[in-house]
C-alpha atoms as a PDB file:
ATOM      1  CA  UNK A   1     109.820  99.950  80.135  1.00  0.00           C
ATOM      2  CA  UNK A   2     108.783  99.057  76.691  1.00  0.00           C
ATOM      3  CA  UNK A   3     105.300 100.850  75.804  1.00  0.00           C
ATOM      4  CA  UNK A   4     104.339  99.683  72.612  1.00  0.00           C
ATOM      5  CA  UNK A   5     104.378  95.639  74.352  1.00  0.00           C
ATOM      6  CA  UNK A   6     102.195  96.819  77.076  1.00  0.00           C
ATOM      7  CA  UNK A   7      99.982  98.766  75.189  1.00  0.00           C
ATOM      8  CA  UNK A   8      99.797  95.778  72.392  1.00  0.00           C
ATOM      9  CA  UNK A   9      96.857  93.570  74.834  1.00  0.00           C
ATOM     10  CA  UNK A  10      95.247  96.832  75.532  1.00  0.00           C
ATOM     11  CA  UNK A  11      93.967  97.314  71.855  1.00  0.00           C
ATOM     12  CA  UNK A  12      93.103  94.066  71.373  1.00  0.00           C
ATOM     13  CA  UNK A  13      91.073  93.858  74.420  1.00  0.00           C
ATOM     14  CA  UNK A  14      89.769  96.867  73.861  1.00  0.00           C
ATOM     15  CA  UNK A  15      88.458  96.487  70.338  1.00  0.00           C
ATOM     16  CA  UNK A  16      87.244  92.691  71.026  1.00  0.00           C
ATOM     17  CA  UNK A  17      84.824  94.515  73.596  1.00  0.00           C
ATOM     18  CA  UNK A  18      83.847  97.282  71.859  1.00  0.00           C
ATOM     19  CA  UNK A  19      80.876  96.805  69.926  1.00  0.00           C
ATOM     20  CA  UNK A  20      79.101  94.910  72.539  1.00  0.00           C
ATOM     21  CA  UNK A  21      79.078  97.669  74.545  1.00  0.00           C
ATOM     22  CA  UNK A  22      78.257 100.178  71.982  1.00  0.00           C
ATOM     23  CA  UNK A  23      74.949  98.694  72.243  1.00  0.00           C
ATOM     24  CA  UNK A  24      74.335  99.798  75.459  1.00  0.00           C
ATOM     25  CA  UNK A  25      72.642 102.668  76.386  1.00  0.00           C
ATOM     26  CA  UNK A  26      74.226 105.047  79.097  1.00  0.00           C
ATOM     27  CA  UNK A  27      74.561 108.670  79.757  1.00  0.00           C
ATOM     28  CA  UNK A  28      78.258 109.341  79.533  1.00  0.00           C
ATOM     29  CA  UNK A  29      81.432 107.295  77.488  1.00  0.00           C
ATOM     30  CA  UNK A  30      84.361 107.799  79.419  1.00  0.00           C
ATOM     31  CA  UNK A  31      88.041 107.222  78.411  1.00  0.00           C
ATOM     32  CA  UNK A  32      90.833 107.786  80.979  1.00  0.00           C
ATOM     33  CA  UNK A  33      94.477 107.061  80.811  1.00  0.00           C
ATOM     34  CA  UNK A  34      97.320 107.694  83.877  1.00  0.00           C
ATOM     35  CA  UNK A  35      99.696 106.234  85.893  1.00  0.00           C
ATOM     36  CA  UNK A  36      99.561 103.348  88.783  1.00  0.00           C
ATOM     37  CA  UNK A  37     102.083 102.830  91.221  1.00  0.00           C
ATOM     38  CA  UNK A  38     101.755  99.686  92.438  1.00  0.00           C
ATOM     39  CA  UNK A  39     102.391  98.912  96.280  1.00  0.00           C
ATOM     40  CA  UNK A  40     103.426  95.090  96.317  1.00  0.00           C
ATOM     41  CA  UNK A  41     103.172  93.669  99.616  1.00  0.00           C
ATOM     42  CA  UNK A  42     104.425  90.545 100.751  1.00  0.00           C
ATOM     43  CA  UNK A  43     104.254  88.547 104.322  1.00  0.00           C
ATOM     44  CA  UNK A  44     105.900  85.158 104.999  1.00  0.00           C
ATOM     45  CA  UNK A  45     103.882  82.400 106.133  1.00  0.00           C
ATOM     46  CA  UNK A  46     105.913  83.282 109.642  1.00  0.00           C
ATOM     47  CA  UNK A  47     104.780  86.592 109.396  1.00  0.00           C
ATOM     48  CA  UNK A  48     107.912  88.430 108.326  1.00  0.00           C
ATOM     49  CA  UNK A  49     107.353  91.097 106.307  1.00  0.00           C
ATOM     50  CA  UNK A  50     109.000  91.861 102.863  1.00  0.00           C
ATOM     51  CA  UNK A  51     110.243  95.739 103.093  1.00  0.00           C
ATOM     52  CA  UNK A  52     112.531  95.369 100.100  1.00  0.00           C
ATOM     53  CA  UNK A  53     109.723  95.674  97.463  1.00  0.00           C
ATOM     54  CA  UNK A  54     109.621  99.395  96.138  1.00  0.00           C
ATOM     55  CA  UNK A  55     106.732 100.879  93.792  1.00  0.00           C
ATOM     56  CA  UNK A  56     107.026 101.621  90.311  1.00  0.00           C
ATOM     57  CA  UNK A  57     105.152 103.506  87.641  1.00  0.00           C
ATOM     58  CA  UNK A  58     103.397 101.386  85.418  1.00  0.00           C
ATOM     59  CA  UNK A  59     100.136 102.905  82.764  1.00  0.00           C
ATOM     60  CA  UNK A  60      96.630 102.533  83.765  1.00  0.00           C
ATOM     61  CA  UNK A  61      94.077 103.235  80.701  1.00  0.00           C
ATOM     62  CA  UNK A  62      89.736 102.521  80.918  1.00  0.00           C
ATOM     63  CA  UNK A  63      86.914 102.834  78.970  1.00  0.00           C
ATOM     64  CA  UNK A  64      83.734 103.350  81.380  1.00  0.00           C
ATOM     65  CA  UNK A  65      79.881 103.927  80.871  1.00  0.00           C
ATOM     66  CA  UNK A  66      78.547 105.905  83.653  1.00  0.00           C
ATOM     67  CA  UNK A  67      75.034 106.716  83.770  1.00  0.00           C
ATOM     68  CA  UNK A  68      72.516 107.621  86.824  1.00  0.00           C
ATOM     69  CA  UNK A  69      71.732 105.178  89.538  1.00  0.00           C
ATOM     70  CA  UNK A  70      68.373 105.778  89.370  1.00  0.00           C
ATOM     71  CA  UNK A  71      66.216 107.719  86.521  1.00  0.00           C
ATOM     72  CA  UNK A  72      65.334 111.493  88.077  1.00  0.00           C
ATOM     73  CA  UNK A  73      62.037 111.557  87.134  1.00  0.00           C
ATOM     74  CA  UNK A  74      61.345 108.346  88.976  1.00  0.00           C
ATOM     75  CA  UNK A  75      62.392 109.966  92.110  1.00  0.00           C
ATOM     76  CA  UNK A  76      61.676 113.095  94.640  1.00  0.00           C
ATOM     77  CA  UNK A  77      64.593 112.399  96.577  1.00  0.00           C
ATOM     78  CA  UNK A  78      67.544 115.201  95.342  1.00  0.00           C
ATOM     79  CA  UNK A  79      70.476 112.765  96.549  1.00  0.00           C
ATOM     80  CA  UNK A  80      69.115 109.694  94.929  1.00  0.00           C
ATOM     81  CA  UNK A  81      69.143 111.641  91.373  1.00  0.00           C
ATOM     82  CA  UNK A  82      72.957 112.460  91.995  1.00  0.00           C
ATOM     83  CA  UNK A  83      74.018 108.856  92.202  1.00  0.00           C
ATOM     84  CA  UNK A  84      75.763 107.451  89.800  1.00  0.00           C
ATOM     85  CA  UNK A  85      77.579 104.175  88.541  1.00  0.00           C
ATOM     86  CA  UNK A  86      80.155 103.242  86.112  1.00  0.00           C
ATOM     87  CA  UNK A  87      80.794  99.741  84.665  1.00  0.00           C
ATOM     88  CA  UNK A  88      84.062  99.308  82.050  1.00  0.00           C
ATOM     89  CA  UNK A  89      87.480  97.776  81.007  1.00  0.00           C
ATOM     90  CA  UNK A  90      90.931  98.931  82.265  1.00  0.00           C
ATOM     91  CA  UNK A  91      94.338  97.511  81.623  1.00  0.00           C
ATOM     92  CA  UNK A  92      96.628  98.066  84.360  1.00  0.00           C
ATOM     93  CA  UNK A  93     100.100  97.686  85.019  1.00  0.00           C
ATOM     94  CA  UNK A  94     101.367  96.884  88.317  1.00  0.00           C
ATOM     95  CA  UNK A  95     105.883  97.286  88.792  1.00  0.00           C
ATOM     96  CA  UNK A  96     107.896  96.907  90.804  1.00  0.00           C
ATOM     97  CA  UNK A  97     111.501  97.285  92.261  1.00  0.00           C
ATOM     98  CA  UNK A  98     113.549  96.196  94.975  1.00  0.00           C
ATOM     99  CA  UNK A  99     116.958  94.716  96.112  1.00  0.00           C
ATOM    100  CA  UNK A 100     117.721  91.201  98.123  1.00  0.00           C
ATOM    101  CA  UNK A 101     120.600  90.206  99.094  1.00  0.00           C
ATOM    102  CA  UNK A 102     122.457  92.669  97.046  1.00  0.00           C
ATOM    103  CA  UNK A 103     120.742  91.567  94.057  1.00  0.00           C
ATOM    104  CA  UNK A 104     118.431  94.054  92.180  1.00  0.00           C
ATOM    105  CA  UNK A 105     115.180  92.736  91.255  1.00  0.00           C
ATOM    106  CA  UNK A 106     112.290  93.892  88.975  1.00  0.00           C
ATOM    107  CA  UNK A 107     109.085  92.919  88.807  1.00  0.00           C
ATOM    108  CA  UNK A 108     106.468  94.026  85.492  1.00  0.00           C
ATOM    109  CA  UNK A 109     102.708  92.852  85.321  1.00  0.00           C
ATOM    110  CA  UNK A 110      99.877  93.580  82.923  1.00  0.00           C
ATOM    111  CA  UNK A 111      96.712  93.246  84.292  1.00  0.00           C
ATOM    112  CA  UNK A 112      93.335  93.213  81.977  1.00  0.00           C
ATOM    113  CA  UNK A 113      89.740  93.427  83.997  1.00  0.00           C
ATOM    114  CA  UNK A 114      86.643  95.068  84.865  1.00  0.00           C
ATOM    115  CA  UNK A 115      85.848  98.033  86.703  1.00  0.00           C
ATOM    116  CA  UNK A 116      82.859  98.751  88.646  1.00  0.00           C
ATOM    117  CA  UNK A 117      81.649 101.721  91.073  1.00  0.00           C
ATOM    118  CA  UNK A 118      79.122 103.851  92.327  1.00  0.00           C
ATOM    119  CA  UNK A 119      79.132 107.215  93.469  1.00  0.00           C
ATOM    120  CA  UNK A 120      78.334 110.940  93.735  1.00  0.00           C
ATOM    121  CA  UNK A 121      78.106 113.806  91.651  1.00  0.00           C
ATOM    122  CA  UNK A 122      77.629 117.165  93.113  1.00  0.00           C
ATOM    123  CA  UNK A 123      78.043 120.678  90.881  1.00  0.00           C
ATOM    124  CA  UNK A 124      80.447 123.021  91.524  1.00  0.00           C
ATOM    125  CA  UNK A 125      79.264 125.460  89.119  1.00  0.00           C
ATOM    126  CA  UNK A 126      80.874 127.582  86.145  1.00  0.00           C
ATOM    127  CA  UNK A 127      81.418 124.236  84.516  1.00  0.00           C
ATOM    128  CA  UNK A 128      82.640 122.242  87.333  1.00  0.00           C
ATOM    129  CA  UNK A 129      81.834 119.176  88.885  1.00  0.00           C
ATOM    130  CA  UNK A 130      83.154 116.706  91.651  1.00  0.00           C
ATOM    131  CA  UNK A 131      82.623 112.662  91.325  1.00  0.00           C
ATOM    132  CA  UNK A 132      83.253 110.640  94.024  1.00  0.00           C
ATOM    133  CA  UNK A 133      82.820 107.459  96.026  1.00  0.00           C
ATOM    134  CA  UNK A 134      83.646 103.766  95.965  1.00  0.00           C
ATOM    135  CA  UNK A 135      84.665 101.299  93.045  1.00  0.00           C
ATOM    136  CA  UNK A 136      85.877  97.548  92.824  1.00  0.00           C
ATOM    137  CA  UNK A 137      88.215  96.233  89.970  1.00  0.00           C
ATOM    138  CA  UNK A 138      88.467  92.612  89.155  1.00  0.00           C
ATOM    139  CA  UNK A 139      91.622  92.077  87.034  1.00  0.00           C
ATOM    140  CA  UNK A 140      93.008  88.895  85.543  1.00  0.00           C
ATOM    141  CA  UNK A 141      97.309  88.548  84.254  1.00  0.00           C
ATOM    142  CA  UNK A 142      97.701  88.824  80.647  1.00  0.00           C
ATOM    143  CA  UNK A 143     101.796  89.698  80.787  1.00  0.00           C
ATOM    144  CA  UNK A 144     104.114  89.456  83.419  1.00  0.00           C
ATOM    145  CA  UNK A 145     107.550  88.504  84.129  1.00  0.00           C
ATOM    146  CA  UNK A 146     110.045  89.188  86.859  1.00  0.00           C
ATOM    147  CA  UNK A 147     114.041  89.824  86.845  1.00  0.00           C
ATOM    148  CA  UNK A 148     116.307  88.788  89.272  1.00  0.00           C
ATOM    149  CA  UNK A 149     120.041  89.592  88.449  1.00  0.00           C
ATOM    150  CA  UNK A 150     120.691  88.532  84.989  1.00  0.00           C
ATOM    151  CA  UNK A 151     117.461  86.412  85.037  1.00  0.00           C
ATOM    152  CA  UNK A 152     114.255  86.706  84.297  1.00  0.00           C
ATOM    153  CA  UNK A 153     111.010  84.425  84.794  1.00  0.00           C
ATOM    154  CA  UNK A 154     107.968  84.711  83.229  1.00  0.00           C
ATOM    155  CA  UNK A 155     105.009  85.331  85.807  1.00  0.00           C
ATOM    156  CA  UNK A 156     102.492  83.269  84.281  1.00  0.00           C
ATOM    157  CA  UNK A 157     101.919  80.388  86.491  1.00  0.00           C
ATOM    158  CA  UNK A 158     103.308  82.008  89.181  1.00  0.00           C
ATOM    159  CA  UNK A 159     100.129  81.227  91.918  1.00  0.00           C
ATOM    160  CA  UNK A 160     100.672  84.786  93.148  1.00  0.00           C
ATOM    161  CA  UNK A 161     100.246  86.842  90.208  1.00  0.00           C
ATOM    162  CA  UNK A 162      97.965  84.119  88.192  1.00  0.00           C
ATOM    163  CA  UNK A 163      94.750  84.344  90.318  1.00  0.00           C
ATOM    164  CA  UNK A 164      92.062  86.915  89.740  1.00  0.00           C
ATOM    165  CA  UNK A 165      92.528  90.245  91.625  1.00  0.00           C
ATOM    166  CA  UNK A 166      90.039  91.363  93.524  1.00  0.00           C
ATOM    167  CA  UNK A 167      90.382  95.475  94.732  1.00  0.00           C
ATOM    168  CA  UNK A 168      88.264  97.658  96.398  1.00  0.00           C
ATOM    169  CA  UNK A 169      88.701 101.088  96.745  1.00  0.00           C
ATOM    170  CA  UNK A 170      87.780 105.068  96.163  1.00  0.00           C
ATOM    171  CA  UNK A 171      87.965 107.309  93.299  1.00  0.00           C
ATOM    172  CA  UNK A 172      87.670 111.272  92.904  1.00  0.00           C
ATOM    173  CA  UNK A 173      87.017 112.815  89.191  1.00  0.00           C
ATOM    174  CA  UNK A 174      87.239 116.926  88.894  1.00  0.00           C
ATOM    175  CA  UNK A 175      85.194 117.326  85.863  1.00  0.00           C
ATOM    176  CA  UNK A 176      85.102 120.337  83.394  1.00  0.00           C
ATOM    177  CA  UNK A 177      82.092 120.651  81.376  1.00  0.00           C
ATOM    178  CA  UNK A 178      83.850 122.011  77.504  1.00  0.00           C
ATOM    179  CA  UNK A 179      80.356 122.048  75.601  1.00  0.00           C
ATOM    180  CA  UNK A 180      77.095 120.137  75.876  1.00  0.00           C
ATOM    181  CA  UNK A 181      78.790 116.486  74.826  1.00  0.00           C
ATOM    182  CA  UNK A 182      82.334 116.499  76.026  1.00  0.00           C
ATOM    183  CA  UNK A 183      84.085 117.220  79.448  1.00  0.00           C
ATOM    184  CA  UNK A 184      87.473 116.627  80.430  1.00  0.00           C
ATOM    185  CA  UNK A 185      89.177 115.316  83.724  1.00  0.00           C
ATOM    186  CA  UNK A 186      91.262 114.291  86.211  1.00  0.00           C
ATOM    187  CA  UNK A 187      90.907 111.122  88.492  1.00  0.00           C
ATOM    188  CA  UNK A 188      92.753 110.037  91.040  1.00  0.00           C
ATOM    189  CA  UNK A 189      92.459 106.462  93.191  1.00  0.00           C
ATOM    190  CA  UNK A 190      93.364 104.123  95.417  1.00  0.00           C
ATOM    191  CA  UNK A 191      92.484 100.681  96.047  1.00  0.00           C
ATOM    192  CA  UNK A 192      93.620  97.586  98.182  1.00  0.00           C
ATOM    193  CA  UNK A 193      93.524  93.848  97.040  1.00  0.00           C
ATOM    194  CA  UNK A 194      91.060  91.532  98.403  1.00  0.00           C
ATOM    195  CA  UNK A 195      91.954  88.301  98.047  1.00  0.00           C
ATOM    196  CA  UNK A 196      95.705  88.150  99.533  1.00  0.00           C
ATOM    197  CA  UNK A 197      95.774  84.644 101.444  1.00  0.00           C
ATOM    198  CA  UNK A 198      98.125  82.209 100.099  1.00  0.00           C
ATOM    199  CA  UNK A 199      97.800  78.441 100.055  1.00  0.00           C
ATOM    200  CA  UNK A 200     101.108  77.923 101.965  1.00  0.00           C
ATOM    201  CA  UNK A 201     100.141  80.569 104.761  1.00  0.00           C
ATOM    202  CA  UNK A 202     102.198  83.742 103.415  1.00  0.00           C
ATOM    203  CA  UNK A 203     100.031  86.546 102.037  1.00  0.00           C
ATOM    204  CA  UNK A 204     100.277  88.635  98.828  1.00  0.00           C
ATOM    205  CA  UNK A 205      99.065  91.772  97.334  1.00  0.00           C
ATOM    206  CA  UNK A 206      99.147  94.450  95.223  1.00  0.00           C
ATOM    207  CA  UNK A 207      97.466  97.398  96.053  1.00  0.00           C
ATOM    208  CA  UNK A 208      97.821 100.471  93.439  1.00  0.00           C
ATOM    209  CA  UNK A 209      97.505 104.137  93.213  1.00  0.00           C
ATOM    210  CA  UNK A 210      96.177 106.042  89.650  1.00  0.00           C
ATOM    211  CA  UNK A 211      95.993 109.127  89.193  1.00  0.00           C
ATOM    212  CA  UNK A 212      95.824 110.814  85.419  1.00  0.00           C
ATOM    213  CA  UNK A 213      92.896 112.852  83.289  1.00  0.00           C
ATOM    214  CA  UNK A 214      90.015 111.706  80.750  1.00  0.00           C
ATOM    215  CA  UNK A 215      87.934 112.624  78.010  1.00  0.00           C
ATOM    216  CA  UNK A 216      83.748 112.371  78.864  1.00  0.00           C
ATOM    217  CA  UNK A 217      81.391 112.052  75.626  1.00  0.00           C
ATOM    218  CA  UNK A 218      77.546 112.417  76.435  1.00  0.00           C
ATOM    219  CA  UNK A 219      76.050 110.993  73.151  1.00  0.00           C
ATOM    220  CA  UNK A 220      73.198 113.437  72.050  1.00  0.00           C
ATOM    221  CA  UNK A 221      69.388 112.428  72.774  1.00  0.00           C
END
């Protein structure tokens, strides 16, 4: 898998959308980078099932601002102060590997999109704290291509990988406070595509798995 290509979009995107958001005023920065594995899923338009289509590791990285649902001292309620949302950009890489027909196949897509969720943040103490609940990702092709044999097509235009993905899912964050402005990590989510009707009948998705750790700044005051 060549890195440095994948990774290439990511810091463009990235610093294209960076000072826009700087400008916005949130409780916590977030960065997180991991690992998807991508579960492609595939049914004819005569319901048939493709079983040949294995998951493989691809590199998930996101820059998030999460900040209270609601402000605490506008509310009595103790479980409305402990909701939370994030809003951010991810790249995303969704593989893939299989074999038809005796004929080894490969499949490598770079997503770039938006990531959205809401959720719950309850204290563990010493430190600790546990984020969870529900999140949606809207992601968009910016690479792709697939091999087949000694061939390979490029997956842009392809109607099943071109369209706008549209996943819903659930994420859990074990957080370690370090000092008053920085805590560190570890995520792990899953979340199934929308959107997997095809015009001819068949049906298409991918729905991925990421799971990694992440760096959380809280700007001072």
């Amino acid at each position: 898998m060549n890195t440095i290509k994948y990774l290439t979009p990511f810091y463009t995107f990235l610093l294209t959308c960076l000072i826009p958001l700087s400008r916005l005023s949130a409780q916590d920065w977030n960065y997180q980078a991991g690992i998807n594995s991508a579960n492609f899923r595939y049914q004819s338009p005569t319901g048939l099932a493709q079983k040949s289509i294995l998951a493989d590791a691809g590199l998930h990285h996101s820059i998030l601002l999460n900040n209270r649902l609601i402000d605490s001292n506008k509310t009595k309620s103790k479980f409305l102060k402990k909701l939370i949302y994030q809003v951010g950009l991810s790249i995303n890489q969704f593989n893939s590997v299989g074999e038809t027909q005796g004929i080894p196949f490969s499949y490598s897509s770079t997503y770039a999109g938006i990531k959205l969720g809401i959720g719950y943040k309850s204290n563990l103490g010493k430190g600790f704290s546990l984020s969870y609940g529900g999140l949606m990702q809207i992601n968009k092709l910016v690479l792709g291509s697939q091999k087949m044999g000694n061939q390979v097509f490029n997956l842009q235009g392809n109607v099943q990988f071109e369209r706008i993905q549209w996943q819903l899912g659930g994420e859990l964050k074990l957080v370690k406070k370090v000092n008053a402005q920085t805590a560190l990590y570890t995520f792990f989510s899953e979340a199934w595509q929308l959107n997997t009707n095809q015009k001819d009948g068949s049906q298409f998705a991918i729905n991925p798995t990421s799971f990694g750790f992440g760096i959380q700044y809280t700007p001072l005051q």
